[in-house]
Protein backbone atom coordinates (compact mmCIF):
# COMPACT_ATOMS: atom_id res chain seq x y z
CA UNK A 1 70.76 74.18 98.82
CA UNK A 2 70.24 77.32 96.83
CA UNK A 3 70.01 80.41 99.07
CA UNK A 4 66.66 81.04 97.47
CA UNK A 5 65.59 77.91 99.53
CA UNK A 6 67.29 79.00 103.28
CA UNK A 7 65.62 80.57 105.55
CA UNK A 8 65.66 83.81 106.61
CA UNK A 9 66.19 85.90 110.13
CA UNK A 10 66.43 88.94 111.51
CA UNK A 11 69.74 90.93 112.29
CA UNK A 12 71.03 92.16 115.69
CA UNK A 13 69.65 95.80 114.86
CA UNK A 14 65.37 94.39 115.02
CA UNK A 15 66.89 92.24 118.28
CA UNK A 16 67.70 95.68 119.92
CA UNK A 17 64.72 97.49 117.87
CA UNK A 18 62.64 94.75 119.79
CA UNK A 19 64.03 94.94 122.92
CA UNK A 20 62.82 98.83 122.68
CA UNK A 21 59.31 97.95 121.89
CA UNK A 22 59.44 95.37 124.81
CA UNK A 23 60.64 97.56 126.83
CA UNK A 24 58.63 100.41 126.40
CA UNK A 25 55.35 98.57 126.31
CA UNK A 26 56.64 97.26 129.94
CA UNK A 27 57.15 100.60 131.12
CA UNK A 28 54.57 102.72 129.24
CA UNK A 29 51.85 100.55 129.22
CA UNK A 30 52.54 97.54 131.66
CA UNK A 31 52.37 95.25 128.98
CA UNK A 32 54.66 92.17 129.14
CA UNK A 33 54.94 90.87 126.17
CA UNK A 34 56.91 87.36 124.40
CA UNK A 35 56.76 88.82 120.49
CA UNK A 36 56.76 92.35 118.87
CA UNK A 37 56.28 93.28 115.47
CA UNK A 38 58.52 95.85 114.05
CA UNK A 39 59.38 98.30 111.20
CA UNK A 40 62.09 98.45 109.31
CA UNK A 41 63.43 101.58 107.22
CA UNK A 42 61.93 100.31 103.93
CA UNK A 43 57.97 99.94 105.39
CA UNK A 44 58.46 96.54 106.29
CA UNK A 45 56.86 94.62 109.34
CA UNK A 46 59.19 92.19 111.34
CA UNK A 47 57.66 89.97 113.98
CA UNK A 48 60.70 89.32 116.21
CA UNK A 49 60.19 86.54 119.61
CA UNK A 50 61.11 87.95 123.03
CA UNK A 51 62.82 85.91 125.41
CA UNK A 52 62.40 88.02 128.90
CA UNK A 53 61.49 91.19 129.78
CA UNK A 54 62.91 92.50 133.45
CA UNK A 55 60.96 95.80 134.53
CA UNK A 56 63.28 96.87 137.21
CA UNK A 57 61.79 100.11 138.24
CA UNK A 58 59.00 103.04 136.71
CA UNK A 59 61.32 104.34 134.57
CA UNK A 60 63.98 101.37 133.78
CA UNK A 61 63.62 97.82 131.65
CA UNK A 62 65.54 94.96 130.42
CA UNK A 63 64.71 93.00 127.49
CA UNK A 64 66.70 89.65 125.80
CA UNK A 65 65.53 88.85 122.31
CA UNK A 66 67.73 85.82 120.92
CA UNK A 67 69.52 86.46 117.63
CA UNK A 68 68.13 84.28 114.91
CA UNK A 69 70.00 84.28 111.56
CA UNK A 70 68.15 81.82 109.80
CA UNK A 71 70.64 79.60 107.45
CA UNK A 72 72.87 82.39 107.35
CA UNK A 73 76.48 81.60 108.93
CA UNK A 74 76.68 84.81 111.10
CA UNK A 75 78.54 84.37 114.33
CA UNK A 76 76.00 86.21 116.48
CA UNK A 77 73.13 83.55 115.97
CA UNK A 78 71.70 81.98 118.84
CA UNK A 79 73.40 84.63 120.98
CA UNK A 80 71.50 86.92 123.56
CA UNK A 81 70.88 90.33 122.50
CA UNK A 82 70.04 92.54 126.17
CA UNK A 83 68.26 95.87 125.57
CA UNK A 84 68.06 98.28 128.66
CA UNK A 85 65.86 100.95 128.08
CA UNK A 86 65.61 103.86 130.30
CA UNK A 87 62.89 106.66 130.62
CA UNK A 88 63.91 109.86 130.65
CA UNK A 89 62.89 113.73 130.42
CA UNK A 90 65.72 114.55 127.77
CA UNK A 91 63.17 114.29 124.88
CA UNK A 92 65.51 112.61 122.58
CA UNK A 93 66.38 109.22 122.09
CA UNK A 94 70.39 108.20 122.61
CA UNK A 95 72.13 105.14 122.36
CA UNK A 96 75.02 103.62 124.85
CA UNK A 97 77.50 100.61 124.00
CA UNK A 98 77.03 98.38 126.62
CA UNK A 99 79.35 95.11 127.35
CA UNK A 100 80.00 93.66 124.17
CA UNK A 101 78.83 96.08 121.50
CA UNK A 102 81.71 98.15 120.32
CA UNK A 103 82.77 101.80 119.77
CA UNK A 104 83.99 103.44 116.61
CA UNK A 105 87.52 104.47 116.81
CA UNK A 106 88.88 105.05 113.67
CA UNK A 107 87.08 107.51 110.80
CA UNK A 108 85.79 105.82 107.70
CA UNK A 109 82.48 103.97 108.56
CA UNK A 110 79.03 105.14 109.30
CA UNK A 111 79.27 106.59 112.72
CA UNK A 112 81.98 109.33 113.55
CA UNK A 113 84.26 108.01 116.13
CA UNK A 114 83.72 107.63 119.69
CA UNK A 115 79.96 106.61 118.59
CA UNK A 116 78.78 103.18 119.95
CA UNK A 117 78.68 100.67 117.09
CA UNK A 118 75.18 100.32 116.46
CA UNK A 119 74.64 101.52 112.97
CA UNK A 120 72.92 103.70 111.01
CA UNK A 121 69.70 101.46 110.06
CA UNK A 122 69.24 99.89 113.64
CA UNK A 123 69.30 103.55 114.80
CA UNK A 124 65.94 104.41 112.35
CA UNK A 125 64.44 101.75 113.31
CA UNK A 126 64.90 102.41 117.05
CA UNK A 127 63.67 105.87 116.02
CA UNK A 128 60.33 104.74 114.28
CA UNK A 129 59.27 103.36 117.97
CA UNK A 130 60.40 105.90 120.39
CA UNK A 131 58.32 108.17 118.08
CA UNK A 132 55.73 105.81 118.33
CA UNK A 133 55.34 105.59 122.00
CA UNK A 134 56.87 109.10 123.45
CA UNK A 135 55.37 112.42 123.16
CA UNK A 136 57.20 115.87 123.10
CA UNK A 137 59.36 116.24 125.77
CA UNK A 138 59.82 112.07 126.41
CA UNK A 139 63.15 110.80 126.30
CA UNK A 140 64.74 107.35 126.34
CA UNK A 141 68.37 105.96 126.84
CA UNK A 142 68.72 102.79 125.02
CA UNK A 143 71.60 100.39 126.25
CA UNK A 144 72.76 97.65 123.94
CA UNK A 145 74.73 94.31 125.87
CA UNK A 146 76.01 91.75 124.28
CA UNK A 147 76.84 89.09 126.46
CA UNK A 148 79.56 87.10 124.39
CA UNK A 149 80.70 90.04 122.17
CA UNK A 150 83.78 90.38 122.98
CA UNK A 151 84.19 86.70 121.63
CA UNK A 152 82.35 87.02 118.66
CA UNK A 153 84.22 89.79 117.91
CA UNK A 154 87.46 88.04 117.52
CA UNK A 155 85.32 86.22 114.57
CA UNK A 156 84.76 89.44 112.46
CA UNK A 157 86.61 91.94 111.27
CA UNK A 158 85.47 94.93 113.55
CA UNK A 159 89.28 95.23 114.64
CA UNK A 160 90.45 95.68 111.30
CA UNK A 161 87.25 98.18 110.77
CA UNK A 162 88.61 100.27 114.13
CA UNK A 163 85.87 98.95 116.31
CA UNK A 164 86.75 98.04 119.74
CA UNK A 165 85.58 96.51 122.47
CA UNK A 166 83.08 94.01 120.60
CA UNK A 167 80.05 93.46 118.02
CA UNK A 168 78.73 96.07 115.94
CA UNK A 169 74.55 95.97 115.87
CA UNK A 170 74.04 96.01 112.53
CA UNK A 171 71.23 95.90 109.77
CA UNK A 172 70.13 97.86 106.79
CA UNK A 173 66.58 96.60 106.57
CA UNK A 174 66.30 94.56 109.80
CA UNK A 175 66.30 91.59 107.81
CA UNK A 176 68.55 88.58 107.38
CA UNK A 177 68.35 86.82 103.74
CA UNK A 178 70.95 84.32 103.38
CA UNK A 179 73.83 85.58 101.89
CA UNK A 180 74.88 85.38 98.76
CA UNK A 181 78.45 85.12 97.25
CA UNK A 182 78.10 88.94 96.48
CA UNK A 183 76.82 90.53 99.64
CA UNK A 184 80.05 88.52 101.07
CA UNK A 185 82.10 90.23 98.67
CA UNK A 186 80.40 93.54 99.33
CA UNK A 187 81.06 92.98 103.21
CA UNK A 188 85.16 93.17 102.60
CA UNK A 189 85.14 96.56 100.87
CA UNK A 190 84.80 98.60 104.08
CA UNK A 191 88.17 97.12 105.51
CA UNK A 192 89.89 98.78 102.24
CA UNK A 193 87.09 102.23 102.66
CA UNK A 194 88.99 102.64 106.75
CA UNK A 195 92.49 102.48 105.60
CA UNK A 196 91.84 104.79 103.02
CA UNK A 197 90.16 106.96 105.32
CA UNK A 198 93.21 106.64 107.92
CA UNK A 199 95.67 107.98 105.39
CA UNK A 200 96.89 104.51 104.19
CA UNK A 201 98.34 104.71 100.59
CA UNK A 202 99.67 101.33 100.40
CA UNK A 203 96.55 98.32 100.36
CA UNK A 204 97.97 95.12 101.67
CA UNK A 205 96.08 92.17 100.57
CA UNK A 206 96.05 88.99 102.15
CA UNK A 207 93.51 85.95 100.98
CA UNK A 208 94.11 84.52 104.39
CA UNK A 209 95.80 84.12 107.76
CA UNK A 210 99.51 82.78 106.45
CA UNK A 211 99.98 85.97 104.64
CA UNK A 212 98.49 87.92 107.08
CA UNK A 213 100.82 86.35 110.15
CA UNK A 214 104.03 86.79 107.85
CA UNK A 215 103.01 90.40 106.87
CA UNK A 216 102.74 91.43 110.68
CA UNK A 217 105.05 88.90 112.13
CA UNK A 218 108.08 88.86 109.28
CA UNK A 219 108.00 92.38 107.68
CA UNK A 220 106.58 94.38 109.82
CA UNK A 221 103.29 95.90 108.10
CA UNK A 222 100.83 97.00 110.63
CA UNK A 223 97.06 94.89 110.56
CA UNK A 224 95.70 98.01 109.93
CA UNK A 225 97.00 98.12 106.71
CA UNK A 226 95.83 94.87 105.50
CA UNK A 227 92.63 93.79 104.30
CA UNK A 228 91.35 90.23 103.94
CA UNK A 229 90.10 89.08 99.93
CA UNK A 230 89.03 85.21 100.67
CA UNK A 231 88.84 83.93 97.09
CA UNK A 232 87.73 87.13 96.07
CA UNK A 233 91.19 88.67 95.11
CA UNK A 234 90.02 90.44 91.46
CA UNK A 235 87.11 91.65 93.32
CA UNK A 236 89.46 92.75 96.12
CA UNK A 237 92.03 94.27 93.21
CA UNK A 238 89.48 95.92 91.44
CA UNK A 239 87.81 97.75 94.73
CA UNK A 240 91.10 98.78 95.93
CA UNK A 241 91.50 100.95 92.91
CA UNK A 242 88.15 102.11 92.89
CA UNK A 243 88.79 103.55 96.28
CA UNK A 244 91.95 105.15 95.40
CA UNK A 245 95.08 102.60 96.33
CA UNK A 246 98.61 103.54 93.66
CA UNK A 247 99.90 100.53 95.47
CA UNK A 248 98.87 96.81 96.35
CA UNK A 249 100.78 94.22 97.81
CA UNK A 250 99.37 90.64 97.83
CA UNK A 251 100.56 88.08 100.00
CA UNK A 252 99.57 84.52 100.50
CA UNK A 253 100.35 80.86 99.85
CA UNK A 254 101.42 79.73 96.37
CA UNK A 255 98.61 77.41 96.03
CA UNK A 256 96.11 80.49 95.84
CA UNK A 257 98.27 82.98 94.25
CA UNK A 258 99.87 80.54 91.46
CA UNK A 259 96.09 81.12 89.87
CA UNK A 260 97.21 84.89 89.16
CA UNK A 261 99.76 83.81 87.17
CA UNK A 262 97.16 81.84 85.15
CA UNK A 263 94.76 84.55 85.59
CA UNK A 264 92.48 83.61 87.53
CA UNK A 265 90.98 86.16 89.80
CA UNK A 266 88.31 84.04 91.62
CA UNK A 267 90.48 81.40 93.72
CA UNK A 268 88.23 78.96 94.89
CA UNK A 269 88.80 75.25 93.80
CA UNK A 270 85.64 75.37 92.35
CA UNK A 271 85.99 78.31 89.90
CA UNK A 272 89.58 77.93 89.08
CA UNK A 273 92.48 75.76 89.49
CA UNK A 274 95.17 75.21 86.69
CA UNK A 275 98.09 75.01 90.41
CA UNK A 276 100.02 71.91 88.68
CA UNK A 277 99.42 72.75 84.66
CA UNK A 278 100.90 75.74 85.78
CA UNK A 279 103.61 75.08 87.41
CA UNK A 280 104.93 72.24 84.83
CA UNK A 281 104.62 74.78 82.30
CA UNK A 282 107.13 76.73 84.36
CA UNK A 283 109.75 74.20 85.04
CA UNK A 284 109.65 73.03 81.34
CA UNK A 285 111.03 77.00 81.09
CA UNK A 286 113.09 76.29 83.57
CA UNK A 287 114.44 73.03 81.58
CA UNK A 288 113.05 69.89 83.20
CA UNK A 289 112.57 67.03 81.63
CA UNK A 290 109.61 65.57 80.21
CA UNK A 291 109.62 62.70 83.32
CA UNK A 292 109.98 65.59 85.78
CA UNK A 293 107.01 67.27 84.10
CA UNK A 294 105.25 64.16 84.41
CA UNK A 295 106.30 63.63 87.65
CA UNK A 296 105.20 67.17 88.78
CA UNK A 297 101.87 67.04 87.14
CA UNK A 298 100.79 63.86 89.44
CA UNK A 299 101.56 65.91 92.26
CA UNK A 300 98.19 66.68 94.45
CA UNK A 301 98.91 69.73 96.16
CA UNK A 302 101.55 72.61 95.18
CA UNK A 303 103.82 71.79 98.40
CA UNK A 304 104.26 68.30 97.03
CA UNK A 305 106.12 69.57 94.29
CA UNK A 306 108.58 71.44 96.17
CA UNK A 307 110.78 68.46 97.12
CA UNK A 308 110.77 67.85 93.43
CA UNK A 309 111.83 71.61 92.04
CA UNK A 310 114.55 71.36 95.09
CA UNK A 311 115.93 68.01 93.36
CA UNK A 312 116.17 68.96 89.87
CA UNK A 313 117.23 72.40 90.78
CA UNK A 314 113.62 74.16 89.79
CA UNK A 315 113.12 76.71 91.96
CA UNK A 316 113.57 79.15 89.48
CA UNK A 317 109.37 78.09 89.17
CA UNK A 318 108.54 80.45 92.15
CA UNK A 319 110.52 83.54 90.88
CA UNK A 320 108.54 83.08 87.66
CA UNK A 321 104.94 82.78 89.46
CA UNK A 322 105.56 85.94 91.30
CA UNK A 323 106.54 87.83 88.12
CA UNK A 324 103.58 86.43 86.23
CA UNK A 325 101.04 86.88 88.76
CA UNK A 326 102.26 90.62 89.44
CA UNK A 327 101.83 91.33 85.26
CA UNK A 328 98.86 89.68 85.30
CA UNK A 329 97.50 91.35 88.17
CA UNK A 330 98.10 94.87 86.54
CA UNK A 331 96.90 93.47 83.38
CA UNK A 332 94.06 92.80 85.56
CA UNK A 333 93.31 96.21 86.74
CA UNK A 334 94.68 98.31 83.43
CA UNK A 335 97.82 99.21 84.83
CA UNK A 336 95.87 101.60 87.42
CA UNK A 337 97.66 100.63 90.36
CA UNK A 338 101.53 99.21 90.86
CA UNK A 339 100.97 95.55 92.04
CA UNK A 340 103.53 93.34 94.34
CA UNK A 341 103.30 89.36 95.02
CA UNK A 342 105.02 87.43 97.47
CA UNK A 343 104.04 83.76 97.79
CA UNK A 344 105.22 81.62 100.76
CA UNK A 345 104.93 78.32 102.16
CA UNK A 346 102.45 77.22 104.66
CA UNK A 347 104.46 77.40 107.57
CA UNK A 348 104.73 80.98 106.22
CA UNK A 349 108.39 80.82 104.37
CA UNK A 350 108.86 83.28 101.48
CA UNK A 351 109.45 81.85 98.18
CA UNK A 352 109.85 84.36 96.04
CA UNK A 353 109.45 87.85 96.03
CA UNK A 354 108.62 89.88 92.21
CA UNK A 355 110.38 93.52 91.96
CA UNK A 356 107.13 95.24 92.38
CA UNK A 357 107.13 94.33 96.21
CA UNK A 358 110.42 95.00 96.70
CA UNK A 359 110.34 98.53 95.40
CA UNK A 360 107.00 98.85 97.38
CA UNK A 361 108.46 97.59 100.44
CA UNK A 362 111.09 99.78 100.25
CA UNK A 363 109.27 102.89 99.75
CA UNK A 364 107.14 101.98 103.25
CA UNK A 365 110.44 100.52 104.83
CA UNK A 366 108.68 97.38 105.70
CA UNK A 367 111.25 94.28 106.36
CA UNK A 368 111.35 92.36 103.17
CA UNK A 369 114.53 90.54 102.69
CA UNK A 370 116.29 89.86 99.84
CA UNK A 371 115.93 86.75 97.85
CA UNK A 372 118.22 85.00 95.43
């Protein structure tokens, strides 16, 4: 399905922008209602379903709108969104983290820290209907719950971000549209913006969780420092430097990082693969035999092969993908940034190690041993 063809939702900032409405029409106007129509930033209208709406005293309501994503994989949809909106004489409008909606605690995004993680956009539009229901001198104290954020959480990258404690409430325009392979890419920048922002000079860069595990588990390199690429790795490369990084170390399995050293920067299986043309080409260096290079090149996966480099006394290969993938990945960048590989296994064994890390690792006195 293309994603001009999915359907379309509304984010967890018009769920709480809703539940304001709701709640405020309950209160101000004793006026229950089960849908409200509200504006984004941009002028737009967004008729959003209500669940319930609770008034639990003259001054105090509590309003569930259901998050509805459309065909967009987002981890909050279906999930309960609870607004609690409280009257007060304050004449300003404030906002409160309630269970499962995070806090900001490191500098870097949005919000300074110690702000509840409901962003800047859900924030106007929240603002757009207190100043269209309260007069001068009005105030209201908007709650956001989450009942299963703290769960959802562990699904996103709001840790790595430095926000604690569970879901940001997010939304530029209010609006889901399904996304699209570059708004993904666009979401992973801000994980490289924070540890710029906290002082980090070293970006860590790990396409998924076996190089992330060995990074904090085996050398020692804090999950703060690391940022996630998926397939996106050039992307990933190139937005590091943009931001400022002099160093980059990239760690994963040798399945995705043996397309460096064939230079290719977008790792999915669909866009690139060249793992087994690669790595003949490297033990023919290394002197096998045309049978062993036949043998190799019938070989599925990359970790079939390794039984094979073992026997014939290969494994000179994985020394050779780590050096090539490094050059290549500097190449890939103009030289703007010093770049380390280390490629492992997928029970998260090194293989090789090229000099860049080394000298890297030493510099930040992270644990990388010495390989032969």
């Amino acid at each position: 399905m293309n994603v001009e063809d999915m359907k379309g939702g509304y984010t967890t900032g018009s769920c709480a922008t809703a539940g304001v409405k709701a709640g405020l029409l309950a209160l101000l106007e004793q006026n229950i209602v089960d849908t409200v129509i509200i504006e984004n930033p941009q002028g737009q209208y967004i008729e959003v379903p209500i669940k319930e709406v609770i008034r639990i005293s003259d001054v105090e309501a509590q309003v569930t709108v259901v998050k509805d994503g459309g065909d967009d994989p987002d981890v909050t949809h279906g999930n309960a969104v609870v607004t609690t909106v409280v009257l007060t004489d304050s004449g300003t409008l404030s906002f409160h983290a309630g269970h499962g909606v995070g806090t900001v605690t490191k500098p870097g995004l949005a919000l300074p820290v110690g702000e509840p993680a409901i962003n800047p956009g859900p924030r106007k539009m929240m603002q757009i209907v207190f100043e269209e229901f309260c007069v001068k001198g009005e105030g209201v104290d908007v709650t956001v719950t989450v009942p299963n954020g703290l769960d959802l959480a562990k699904k996103t990258l709001n840790h790595t971000l430095g926000i604690e404690g569970g879901i940001s409430i997010i939304g530029t325009t209010g609006i889901v549209k399904p996304m699209s392979e570059e708004g993904f890419k666009n979401s992973l920048v801000p994980q490289l913006e924070v540890m710029k922002a906290n002082g980090i000079e070293t970006a860590v860069l790990v396409p998924g969780r076996i190089g992330q595990e060995l990074a904090e588990q085996v050398l020692g390199i804090h999950k703060n420092q690391m940022a996630e690429t998926s397939n996106f790795i050039g992307f990933m490369l190139e937005q590091a430097v943009r931001i400022g990084f002099k160093q980059i170390l990239i760690i994963g399995h040798i399945g995705k990082l043996v397309k460096l050293a064939n230079g290719s920067f977008h790792t999915h299986n669909r866009m690139s693969d060249g793992r087994m043309e690669t790595i003949v080409a490297y033990a023919a260096l290394e002197g096998a035999s045309q049978a062993v290079c036949e043998e190799l090149f019938q070989c599925q996966t990359t970790e079939s092969t390794f039984p094979i480099l073992e026997r014939e006394g290969l494994t000179g290969v994985y020394q050779r993908i780590v050096d090539r993938a490094a050059l290549r990945s500097e190449r890939y960048i103009a030289k703007e940034a010093q770049v380390g590989i280390i490629i492992t296994t997928l029970q998260g064994d090194i293989l090789a190690i090229d000099e860049n890390a080394k000298d890297i690792g030493e510099r930040e006195t992270w644990r990388i041993p010495y390989i032969s």
